[in-house]
C-alpha atoms as a PDB file:
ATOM      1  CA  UNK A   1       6.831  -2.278 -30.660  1.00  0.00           C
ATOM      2  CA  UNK A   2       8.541  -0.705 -27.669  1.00  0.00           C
ATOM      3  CA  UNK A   3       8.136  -2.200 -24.127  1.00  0.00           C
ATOM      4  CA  UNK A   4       8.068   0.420 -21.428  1.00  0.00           C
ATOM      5  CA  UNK A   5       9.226  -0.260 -17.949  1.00  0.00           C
ATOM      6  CA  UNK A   6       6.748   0.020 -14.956  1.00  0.00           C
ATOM      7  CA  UNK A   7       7.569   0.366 -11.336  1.00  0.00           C
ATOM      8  CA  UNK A   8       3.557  -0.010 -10.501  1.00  0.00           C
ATOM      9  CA  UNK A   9       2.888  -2.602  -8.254  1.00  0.00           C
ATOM     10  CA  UNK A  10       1.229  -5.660  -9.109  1.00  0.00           C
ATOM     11  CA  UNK A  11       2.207  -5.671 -12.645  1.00  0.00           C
ATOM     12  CA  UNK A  12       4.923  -7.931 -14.233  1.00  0.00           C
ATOM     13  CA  UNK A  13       8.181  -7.420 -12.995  1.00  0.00           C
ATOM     14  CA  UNK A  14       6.828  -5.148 -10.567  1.00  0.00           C
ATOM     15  CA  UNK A  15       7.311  -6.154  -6.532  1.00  0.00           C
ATOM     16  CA  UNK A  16       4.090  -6.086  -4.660  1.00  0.00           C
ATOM     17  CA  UNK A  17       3.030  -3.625  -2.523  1.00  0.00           C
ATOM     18  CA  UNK A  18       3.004  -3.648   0.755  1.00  0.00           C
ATOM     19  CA  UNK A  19      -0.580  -4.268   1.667  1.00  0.00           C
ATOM     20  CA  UNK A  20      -0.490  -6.618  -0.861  1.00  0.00           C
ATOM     21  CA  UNK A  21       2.593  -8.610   0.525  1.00  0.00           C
ATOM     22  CA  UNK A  22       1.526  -8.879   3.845  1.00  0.00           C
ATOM     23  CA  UNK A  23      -1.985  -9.649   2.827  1.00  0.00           C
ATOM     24  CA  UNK A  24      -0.743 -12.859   1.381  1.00  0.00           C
ATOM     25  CA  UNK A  25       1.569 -13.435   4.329  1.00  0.00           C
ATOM     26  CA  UNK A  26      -1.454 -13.220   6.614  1.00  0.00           C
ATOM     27  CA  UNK A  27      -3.580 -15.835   4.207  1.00  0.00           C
ATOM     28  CA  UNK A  28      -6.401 -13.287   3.771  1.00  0.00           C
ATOM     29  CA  UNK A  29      -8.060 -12.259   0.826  1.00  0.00           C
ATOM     30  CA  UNK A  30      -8.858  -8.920  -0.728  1.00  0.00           C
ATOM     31  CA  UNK A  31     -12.528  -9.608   0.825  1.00  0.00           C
ATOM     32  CA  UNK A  32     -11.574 -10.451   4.216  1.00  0.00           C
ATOM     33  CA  UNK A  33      -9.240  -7.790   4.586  1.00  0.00           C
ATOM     34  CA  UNK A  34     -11.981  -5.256   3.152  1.00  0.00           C
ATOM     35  CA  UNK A  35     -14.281  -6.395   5.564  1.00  0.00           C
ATOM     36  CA  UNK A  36     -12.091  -6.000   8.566  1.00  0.00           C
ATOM     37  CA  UNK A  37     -10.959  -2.695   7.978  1.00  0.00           C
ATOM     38  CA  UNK A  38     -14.617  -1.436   6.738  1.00  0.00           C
ATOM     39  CA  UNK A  39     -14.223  -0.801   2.680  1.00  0.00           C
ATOM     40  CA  UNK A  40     -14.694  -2.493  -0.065  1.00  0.00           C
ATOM     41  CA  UNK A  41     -12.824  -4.825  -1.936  1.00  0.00           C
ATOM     42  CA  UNK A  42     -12.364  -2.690  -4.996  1.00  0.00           C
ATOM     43  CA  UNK A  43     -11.121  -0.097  -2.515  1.00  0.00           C
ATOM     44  CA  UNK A  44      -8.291  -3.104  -1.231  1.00  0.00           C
ATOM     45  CA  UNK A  45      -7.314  -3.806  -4.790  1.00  0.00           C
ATOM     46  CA  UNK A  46      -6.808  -0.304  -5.768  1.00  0.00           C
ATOM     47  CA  UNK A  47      -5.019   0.395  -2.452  1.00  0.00           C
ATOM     48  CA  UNK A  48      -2.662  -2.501  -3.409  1.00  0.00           C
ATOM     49  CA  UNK A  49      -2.286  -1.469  -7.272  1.00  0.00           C
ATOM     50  CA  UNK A  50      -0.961   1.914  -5.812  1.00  0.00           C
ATOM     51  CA  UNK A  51      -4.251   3.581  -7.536  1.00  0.00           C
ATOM     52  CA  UNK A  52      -5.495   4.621  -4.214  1.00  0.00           C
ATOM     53  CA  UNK A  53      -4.114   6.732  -1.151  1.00  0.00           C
ATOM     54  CA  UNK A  54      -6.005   5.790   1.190  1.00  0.00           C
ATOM     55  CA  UNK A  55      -6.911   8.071   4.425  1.00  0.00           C
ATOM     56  CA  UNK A  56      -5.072   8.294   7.286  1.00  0.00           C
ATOM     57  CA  UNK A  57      -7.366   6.704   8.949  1.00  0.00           C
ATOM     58  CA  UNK A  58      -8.188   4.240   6.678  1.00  0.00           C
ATOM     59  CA  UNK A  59      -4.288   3.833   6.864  1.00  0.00           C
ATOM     60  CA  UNK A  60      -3.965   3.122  10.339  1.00  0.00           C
ATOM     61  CA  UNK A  61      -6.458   0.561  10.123  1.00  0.00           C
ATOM     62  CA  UNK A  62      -4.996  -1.834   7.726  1.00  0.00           C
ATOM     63  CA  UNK A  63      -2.111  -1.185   9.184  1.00  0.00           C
ATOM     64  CA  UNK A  64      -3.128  -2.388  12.448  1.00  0.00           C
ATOM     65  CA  UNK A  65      -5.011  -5.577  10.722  1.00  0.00           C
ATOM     66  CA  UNK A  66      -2.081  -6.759   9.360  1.00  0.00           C
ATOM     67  CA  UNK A  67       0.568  -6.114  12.167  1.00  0.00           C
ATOM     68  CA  UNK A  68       2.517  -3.449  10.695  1.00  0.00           C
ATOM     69  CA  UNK A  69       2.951   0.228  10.816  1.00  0.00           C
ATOM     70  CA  UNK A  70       1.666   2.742   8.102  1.00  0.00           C
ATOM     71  CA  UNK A  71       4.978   3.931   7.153  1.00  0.00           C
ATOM     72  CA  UNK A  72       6.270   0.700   6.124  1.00  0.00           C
ATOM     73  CA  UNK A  73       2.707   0.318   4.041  1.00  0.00           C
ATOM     74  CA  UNK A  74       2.789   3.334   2.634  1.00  0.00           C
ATOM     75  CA  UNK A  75       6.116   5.235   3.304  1.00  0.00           C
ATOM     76  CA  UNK A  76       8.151   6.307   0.262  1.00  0.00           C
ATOM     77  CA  UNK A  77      11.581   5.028   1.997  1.00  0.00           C
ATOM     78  CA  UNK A  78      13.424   8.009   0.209  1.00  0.00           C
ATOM     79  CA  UNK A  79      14.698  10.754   1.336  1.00  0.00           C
ATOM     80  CA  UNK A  80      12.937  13.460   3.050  1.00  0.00           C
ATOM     81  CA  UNK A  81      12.706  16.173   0.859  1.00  0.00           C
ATOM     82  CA  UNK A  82      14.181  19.314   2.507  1.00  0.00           C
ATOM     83  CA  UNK A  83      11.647  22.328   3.439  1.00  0.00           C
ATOM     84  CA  UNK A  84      11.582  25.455   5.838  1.00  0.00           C
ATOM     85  CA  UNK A  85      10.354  22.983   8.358  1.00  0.00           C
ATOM     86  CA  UNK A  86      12.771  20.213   7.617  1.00  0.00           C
ATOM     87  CA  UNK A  87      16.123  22.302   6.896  1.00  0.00           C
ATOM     88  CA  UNK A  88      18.656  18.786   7.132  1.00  0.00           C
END
C-alpha cells in the first residue's frame, strides 16, 4: 500500500485553513458562522475543506465576521504570476 501526501486542508497532517483557523479562534461553529454570513453550513465546511471558492462577496463577508481580510483567507501567498498586466 502506498500513502500519498495531501496538502488539502483539514485532513491529517494537513494545517487548517484559514476560515477554519480563525473560526475556532473566534469559538464559533460551522452553524453560527453560516448563519452570520447567510449560507449554509455545508457551504462553511466545504469553504474550509478548500472544496469551495466562494464569491467575492461571499468572501468579504466572512472575512469581515471573523476580523480578517480576504487575502489572508483566501490568498495563495505565492508569487504573483507574471502577465502583460503584471510585467515584474
Amino acid at each position: 500500500m502506498v500513502l500519498r501526501e495531501t496538502s488539502k486542508p483539514g485532513q491529517a497532517g494537513a494545517p487548517d485553513h484559514p476560515v477554519r483557523a480563525l473560526r475556532k479562534d473566534e469559538r464559533l461553529t460551522q452553524a453560527e458562522l453560516a448563519g452570520a454570513v447567510g449560507v449554509s453550513r455545508q457551504t462553511i465546511v466545504a469553504v474550509e475543506q478548500g472544496d469551495y471558492a466562494p464569491s467575492v462577496f461571499l468572501a468579504l463577508r466572512i472575512a469581515h465576521q471573523l476580523g480578517s481580510s480576504v487575502e489572508t483567507l483566501f490568498g495563495s501567498g505565492g508569487p504573483v504570476p507574471h502577465t502583460a498586466e503584471n510585467p515584474t
